[in-house]
C-alpha atoms as a PDB file:
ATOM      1  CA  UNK A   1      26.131   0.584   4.070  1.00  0.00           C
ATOM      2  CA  UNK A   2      26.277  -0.694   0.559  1.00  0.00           C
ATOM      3  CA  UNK A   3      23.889  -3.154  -1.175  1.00  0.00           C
ATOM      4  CA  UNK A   4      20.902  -1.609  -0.363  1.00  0.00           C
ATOM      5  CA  UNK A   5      17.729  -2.150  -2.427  1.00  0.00           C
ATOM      6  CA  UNK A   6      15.345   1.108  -3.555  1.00  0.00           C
ATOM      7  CA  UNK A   7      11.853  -0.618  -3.842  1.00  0.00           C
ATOM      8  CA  UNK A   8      10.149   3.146  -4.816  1.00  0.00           C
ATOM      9  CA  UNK A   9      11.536   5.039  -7.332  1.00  0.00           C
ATOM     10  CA  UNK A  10      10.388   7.315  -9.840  1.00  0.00           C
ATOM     11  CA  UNK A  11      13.442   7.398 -12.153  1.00  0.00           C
ATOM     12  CA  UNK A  12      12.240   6.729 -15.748  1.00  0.00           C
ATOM     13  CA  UNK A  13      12.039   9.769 -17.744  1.00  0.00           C
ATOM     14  CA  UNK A  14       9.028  10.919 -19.555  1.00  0.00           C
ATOM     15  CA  UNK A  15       6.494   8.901 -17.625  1.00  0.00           C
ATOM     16  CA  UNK A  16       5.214  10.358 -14.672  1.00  0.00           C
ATOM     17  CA  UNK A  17       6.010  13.733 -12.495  1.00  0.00           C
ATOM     18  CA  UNK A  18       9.341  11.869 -11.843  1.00  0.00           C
ATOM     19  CA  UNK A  19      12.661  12.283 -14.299  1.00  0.00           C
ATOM     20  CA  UNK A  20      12.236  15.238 -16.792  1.00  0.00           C
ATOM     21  CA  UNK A  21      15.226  13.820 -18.674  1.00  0.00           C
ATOM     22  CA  UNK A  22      17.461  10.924 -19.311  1.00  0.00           C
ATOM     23  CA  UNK A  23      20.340  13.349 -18.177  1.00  0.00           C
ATOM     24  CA  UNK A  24      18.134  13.659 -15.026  1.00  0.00           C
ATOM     25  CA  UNK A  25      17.806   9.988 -14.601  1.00  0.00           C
ATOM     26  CA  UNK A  26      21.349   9.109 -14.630  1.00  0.00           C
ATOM     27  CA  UNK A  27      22.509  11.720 -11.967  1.00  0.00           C
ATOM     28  CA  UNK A  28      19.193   9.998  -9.806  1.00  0.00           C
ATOM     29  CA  UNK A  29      20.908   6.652 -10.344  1.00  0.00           C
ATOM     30  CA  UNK A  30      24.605   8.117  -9.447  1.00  0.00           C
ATOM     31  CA  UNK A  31      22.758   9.606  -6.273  1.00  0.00           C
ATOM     32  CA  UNK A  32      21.415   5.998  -5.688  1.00  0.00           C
ATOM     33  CA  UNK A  33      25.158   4.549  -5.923  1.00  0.00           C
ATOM     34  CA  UNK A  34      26.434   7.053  -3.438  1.00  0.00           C
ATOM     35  CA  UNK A  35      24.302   6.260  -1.198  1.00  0.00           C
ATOM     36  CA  UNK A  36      24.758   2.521  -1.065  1.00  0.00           C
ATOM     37  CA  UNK A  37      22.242   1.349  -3.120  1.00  0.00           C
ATOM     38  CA  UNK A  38      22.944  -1.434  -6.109  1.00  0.00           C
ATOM     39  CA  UNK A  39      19.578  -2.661  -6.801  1.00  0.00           C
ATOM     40  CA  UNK A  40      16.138  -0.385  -7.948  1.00  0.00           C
ATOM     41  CA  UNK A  41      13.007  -1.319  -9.170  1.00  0.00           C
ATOM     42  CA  UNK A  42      11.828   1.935 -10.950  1.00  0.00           C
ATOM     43  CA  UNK A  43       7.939   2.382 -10.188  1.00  0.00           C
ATOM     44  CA  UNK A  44       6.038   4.714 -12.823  1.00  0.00           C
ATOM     45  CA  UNK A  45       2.992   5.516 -11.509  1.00  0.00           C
ATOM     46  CA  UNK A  46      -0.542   4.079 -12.970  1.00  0.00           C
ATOM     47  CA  UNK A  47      -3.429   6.294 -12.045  1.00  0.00           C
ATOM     48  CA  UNK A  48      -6.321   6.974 -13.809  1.00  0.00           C
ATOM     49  CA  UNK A  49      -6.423   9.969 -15.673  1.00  0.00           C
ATOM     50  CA  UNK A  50      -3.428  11.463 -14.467  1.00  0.00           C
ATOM     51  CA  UNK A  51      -0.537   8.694 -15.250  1.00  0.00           C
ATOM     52  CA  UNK A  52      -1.850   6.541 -18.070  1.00  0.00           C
ATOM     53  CA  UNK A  53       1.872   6.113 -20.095  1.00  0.00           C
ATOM     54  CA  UNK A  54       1.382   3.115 -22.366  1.00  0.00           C
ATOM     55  CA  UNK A  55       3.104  -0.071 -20.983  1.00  0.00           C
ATOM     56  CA  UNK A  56       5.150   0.140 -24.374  1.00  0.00           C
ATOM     57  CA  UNK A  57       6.781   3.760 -23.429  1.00  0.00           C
ATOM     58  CA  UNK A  58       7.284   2.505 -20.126  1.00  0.00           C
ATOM     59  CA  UNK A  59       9.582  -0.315 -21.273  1.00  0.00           C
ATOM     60  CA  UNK A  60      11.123   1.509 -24.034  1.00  0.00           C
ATOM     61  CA  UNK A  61      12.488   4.111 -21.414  1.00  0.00           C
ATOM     62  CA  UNK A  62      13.275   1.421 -19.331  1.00  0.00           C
ATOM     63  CA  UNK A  63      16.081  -0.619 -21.399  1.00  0.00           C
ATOM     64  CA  UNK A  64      16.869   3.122 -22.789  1.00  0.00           C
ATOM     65  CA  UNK A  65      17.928   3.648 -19.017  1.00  0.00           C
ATOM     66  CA  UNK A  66      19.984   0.166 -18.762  1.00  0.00           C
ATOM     67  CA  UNK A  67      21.201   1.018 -21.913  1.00  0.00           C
ATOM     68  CA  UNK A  68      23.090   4.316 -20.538  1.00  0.00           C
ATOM     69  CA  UNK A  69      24.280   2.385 -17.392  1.00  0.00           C
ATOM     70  CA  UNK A  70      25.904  -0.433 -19.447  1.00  0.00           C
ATOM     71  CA  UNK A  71      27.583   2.515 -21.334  1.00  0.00           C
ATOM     72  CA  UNK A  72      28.366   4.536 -18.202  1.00  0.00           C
ATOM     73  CA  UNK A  73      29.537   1.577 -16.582  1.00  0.00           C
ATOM     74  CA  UNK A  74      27.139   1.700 -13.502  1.00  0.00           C
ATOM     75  CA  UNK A  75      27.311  -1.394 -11.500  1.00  0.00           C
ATOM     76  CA  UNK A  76      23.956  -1.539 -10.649  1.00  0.00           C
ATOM     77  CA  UNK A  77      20.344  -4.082 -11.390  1.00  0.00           C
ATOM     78  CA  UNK A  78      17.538  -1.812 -12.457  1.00  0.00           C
ATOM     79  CA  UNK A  79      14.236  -3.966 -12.524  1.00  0.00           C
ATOM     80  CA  UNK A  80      10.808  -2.910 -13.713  1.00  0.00           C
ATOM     81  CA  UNK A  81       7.895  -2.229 -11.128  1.00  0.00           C
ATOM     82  CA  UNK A  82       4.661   0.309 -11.240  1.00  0.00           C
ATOM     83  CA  UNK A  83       2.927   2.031  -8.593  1.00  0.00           C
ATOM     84  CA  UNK A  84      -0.194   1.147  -9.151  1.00  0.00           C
ATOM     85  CA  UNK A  85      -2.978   3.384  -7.363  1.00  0.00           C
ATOM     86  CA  UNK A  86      -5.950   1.696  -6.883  1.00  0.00           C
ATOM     87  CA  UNK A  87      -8.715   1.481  -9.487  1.00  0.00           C
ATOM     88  CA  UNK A  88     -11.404  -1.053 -10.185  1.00  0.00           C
ATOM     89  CA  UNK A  89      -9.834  -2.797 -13.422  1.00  0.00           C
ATOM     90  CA  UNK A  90      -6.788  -3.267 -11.245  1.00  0.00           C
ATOM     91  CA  UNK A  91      -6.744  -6.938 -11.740  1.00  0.00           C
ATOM     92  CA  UNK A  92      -7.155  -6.958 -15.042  1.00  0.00           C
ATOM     93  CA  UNK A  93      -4.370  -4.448 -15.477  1.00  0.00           C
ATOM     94  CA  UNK A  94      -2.266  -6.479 -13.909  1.00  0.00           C
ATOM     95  CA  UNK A  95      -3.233  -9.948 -15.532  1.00  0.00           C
ATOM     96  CA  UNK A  96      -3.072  -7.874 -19.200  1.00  0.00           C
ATOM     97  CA  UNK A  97       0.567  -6.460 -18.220  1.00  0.00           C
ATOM     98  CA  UNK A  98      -0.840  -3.728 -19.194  1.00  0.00           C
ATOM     99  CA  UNK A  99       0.812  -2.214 -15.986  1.00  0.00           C
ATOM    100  CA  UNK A 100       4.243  -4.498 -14.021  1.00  0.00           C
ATOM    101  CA  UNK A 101       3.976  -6.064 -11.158  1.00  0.00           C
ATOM    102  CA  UNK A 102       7.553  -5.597  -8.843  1.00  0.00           C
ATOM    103  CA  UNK A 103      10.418  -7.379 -10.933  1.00  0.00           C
ATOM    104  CA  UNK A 104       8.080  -9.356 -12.751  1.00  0.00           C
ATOM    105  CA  UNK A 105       6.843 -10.856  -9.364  1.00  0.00           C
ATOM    106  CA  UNK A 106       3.629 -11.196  -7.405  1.00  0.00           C
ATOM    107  CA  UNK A 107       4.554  -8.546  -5.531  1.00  0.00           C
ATOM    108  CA  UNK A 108       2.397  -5.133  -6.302  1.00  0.00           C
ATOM    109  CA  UNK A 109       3.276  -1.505  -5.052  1.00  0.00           C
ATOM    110  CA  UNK A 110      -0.381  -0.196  -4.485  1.00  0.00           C
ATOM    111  CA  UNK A 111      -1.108   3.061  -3.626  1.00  0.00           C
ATOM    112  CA  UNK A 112      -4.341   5.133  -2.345  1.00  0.00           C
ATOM    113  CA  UNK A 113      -6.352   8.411  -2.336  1.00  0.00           C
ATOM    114  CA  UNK A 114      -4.750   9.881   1.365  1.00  0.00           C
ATOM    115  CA  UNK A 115      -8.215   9.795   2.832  1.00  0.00           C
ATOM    116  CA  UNK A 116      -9.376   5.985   2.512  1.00  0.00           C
ATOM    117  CA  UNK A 117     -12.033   4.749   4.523  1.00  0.00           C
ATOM    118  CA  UNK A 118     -10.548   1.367   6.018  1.00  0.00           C
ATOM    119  CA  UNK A 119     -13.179  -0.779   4.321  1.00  0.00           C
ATOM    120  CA  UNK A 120     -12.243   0.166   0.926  1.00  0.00           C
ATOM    121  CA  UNK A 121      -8.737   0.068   1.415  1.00  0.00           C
ATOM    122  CA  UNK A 122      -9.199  -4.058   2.742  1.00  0.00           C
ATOM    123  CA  UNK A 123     -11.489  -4.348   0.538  1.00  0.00           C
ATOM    124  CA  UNK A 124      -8.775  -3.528  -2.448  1.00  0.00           C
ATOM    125  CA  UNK A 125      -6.096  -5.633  -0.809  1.00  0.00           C
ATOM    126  CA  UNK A 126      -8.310  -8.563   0.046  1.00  0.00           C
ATOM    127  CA  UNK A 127      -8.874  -7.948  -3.959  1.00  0.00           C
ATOM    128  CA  UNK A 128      -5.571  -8.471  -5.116  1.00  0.00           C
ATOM    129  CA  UNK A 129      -4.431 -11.505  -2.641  1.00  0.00           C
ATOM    130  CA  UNK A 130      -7.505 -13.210  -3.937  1.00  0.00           C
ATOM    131  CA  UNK A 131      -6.302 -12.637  -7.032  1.00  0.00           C
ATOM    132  CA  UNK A 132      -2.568 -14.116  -5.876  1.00  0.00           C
ATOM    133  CA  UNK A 133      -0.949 -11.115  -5.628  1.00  0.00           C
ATOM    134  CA  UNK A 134       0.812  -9.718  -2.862  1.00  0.00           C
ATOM    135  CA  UNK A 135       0.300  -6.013  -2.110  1.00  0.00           C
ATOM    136  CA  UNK A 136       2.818  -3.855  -1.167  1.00  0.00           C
ATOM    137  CA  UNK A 137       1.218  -0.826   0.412  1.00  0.00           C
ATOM    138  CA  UNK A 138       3.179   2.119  -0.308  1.00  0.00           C
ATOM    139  CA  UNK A 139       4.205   5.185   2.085  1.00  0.00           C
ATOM    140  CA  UNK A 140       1.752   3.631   4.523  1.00  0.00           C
ATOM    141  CA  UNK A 141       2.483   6.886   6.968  1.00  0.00           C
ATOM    142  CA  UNK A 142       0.373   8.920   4.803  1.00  0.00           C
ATOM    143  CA  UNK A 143      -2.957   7.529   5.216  1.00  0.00           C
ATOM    144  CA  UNK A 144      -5.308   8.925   7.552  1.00  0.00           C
ATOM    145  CA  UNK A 145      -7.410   5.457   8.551  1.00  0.00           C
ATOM    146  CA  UNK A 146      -3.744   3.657   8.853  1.00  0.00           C
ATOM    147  CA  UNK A 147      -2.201   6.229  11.330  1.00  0.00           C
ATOM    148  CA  UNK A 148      -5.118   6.278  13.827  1.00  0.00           C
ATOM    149  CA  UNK A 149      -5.710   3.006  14.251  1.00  0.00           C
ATOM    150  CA  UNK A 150      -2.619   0.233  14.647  1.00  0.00           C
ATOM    151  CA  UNK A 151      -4.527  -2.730  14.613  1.00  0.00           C
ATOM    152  CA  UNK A 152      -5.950  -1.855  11.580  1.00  0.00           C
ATOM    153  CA  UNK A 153      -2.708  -2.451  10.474  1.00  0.00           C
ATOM    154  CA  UNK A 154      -2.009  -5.183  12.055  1.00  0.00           C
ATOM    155  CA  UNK A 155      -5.375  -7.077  10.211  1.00  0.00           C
ATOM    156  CA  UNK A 156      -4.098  -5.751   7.180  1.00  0.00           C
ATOM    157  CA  UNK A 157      -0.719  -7.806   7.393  1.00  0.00           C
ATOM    158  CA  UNK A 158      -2.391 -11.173   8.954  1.00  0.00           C
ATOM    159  CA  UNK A 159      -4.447 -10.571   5.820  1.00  0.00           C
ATOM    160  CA  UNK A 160      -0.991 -10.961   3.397  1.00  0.00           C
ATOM    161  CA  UNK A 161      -0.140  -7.182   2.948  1.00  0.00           C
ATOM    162  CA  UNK A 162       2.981  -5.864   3.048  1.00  0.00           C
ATOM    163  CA  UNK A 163       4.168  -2.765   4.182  1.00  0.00           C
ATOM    164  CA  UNK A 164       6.531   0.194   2.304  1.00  0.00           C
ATOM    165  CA  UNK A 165       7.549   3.571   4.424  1.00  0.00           C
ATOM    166  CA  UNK A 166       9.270   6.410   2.607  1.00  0.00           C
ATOM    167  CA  UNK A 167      12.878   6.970   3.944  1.00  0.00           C
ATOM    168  CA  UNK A 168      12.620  10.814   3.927  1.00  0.00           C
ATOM    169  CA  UNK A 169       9.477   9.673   6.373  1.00  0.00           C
ATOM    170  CA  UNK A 170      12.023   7.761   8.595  1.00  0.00           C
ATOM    171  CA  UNK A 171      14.293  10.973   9.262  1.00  0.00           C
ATOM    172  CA  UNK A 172      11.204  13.379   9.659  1.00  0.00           C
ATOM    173  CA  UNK A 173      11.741  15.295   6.042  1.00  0.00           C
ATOM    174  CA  UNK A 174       7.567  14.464   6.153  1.00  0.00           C
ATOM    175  CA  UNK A 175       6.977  15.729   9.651  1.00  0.00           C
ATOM    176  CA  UNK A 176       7.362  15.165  13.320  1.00  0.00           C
ATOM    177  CA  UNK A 177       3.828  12.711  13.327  1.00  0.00           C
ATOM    178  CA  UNK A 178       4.568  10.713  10.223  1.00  0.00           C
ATOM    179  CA  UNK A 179       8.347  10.129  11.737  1.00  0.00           C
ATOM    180  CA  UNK A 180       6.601   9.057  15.153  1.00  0.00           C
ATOM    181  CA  UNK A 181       4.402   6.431  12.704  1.00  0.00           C
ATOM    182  CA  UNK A 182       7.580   4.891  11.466  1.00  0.00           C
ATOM    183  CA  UNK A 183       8.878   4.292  14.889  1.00  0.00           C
ATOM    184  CA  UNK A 184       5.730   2.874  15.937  1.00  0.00           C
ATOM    185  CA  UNK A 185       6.020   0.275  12.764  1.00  0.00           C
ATOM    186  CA  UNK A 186       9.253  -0.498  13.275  1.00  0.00           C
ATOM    187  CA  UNK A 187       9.409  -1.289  17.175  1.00  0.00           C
ATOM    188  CA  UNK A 188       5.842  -3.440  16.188  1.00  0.00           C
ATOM    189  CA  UNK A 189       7.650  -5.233  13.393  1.00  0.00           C
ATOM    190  CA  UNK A 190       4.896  -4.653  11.000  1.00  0.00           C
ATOM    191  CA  UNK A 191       7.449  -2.994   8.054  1.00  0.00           C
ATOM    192  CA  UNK A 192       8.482  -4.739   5.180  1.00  0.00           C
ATOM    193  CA  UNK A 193      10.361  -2.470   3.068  1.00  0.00           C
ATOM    194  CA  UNK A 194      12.270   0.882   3.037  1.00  0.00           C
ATOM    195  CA  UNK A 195      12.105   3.246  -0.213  1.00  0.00           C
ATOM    196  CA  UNK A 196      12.907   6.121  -1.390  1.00  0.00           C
ATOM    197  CA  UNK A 197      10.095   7.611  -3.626  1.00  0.00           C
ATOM    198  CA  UNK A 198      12.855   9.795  -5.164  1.00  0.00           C
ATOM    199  CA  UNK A 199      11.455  11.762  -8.020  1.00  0.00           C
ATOM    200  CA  UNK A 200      14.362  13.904  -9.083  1.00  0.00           C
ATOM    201  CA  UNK A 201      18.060  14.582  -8.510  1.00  0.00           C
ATOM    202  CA  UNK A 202      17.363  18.092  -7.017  1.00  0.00           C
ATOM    203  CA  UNK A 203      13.416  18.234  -5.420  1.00  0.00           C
ATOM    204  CA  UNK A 204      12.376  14.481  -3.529  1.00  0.00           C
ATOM    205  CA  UNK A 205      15.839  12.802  -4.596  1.00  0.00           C
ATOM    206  CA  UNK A 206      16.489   9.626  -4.007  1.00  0.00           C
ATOM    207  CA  UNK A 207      18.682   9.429  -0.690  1.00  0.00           C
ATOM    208  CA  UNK A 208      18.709   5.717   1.103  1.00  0.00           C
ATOM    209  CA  UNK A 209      21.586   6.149   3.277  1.00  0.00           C
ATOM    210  CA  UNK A 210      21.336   8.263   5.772  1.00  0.00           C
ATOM    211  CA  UNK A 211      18.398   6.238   6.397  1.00  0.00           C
ATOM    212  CA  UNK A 212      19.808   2.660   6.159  1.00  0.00           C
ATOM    213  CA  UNK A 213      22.271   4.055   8.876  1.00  0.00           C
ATOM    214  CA  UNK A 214      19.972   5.661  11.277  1.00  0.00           C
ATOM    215  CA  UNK A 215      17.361   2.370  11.126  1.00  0.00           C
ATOM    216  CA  UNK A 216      20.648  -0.117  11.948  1.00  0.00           C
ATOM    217  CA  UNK A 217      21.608   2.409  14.643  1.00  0.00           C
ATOM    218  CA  UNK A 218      17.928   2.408  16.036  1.00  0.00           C
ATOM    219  CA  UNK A 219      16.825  -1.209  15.585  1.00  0.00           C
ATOM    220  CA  UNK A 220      19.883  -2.840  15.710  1.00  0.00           C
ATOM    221  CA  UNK A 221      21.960  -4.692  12.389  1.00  0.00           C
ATOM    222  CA  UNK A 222      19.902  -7.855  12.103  1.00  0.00           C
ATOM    223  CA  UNK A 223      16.594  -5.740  11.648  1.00  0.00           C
ATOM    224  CA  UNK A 224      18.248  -3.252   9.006  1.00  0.00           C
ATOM    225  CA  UNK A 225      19.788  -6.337   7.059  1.00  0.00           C
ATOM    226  CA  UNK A 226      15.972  -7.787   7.016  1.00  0.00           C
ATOM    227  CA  UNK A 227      14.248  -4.472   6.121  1.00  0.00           C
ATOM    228  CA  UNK A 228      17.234  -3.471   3.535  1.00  0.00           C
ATOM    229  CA  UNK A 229      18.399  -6.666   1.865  1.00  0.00           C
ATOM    230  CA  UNK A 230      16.272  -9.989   3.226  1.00  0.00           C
ATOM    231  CA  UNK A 231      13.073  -8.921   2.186  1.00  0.00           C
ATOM    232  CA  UNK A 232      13.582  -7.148  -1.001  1.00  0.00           C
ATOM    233  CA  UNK A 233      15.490 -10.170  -2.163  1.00  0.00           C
ATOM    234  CA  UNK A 234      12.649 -12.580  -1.345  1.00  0.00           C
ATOM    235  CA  UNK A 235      10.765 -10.244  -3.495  1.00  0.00           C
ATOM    236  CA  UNK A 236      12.774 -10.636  -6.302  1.00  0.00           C
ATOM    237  CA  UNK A 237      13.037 -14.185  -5.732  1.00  0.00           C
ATOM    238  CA  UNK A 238       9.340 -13.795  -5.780  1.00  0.00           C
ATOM    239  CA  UNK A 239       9.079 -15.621  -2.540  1.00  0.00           C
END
């Protein structure tokens, strides 16, 4: 399967606990293109006193990285995204560009401490919609208060959240419970988007293809073309 789009990737170098290297980054991206993907949004991570890169390093790396594909030749869009865990100036982050939004959308990749309390995770959400944003929530699988309770869930997306699993999740590389989870969203239809979370081209690499194949096997071709190429284009149509 070719086309595919990576929504969650830690590829820039020098900005988070992803890419040590540009060397690093382009053997992610050649990973990427083996496995069928042409499109990335690269997702540095924003967290409060752990991952606090200035905006301006972030986009300095990030044309130095399209710079070295136009060079290599690599046939591939790269777009700029964050992954943005959850803090109360949020908004204002957001509104300052002091962190991205997906592909210069209203799209946001949000992320969480594991163990949540459900009210405080709606409460951030309900935060950002208000605000006109839609929020992505990222490796959803991992969250205590999400797994236990589907209909949690399920309020969460009538609410306007969308939903992001991990693909390593998918094939079970996260365990046999968090591979059950993914099932469970899929056959309920409340996933939106498939992503990697690479963070290197040896330890959490980016690998989108054995995935893409086993979710079109499982859930049929229509359902993989909506998870792998539908939705993440309406996203960066902004739609």
């Amino acid at each position: 399967m070719t086309g595919l789009t990576d929504v969650h990737c830690h590829l820039l170098p020098h900005v988070d606990d992803g890419s040590k290297s540009l060397e690093e980054t382009m053997e992610m991206l050649k990973l990427e293109y083996e496995n069928g993907v042409r499109t990335i949004i690269a997702t540095p991570h924003y967290r409060r006193g752990m991952f606090e890169t200035p905006q301006e390093e972030i986009i300095r790396q990030f044309h130095r990285v399209k710079e070295c594909m136009h060079r290599q030749n690599l046939q591939m869009e790269l777009y700029l995204g964050c992954e943005l865990h959850i803090c109360t100036e949020m908004v204002s982050l957001l509104k300052e560009k002091k962190v991205s939004s997906m592909a210069d959308s209203r799209y946001v990749l949000t992320e969480f401490p594991y163990y949540i309390h459900q009210e405080s995770m709606q409460k951030s959400l309900y935060e950002l919609i208000r605000f006109g944003y839609a929020p992505i929530l990222a490796h959803v699988e991992r969250y205590e208060c999400v797994q236990k309770d589907l209909d949690f869930l399920e309020d969460l997306v009538s609410m306007g959240a969308r939903i992001q699993v991990n693909a390593g999740s998918i094939m079970g590389e996260s365990g046999r419970a968090a591979k059950r989870f993914c099932k469970k969203l899929m056959r309920a239809d409340l996933l939106d988007f498939i992503g990697t979370d690479g963070h290197g081209s040896k330890y959490r690499k980016p690998l989108m293809g054995a995935c893409a194949a086993y979710v079109e096997k499982k859930e049929g071709s229509a359902y993989a073309r909506r998870i792998f190429w539908e939705n993440p284009r309406k996203l960066l149509e902004n739609k």
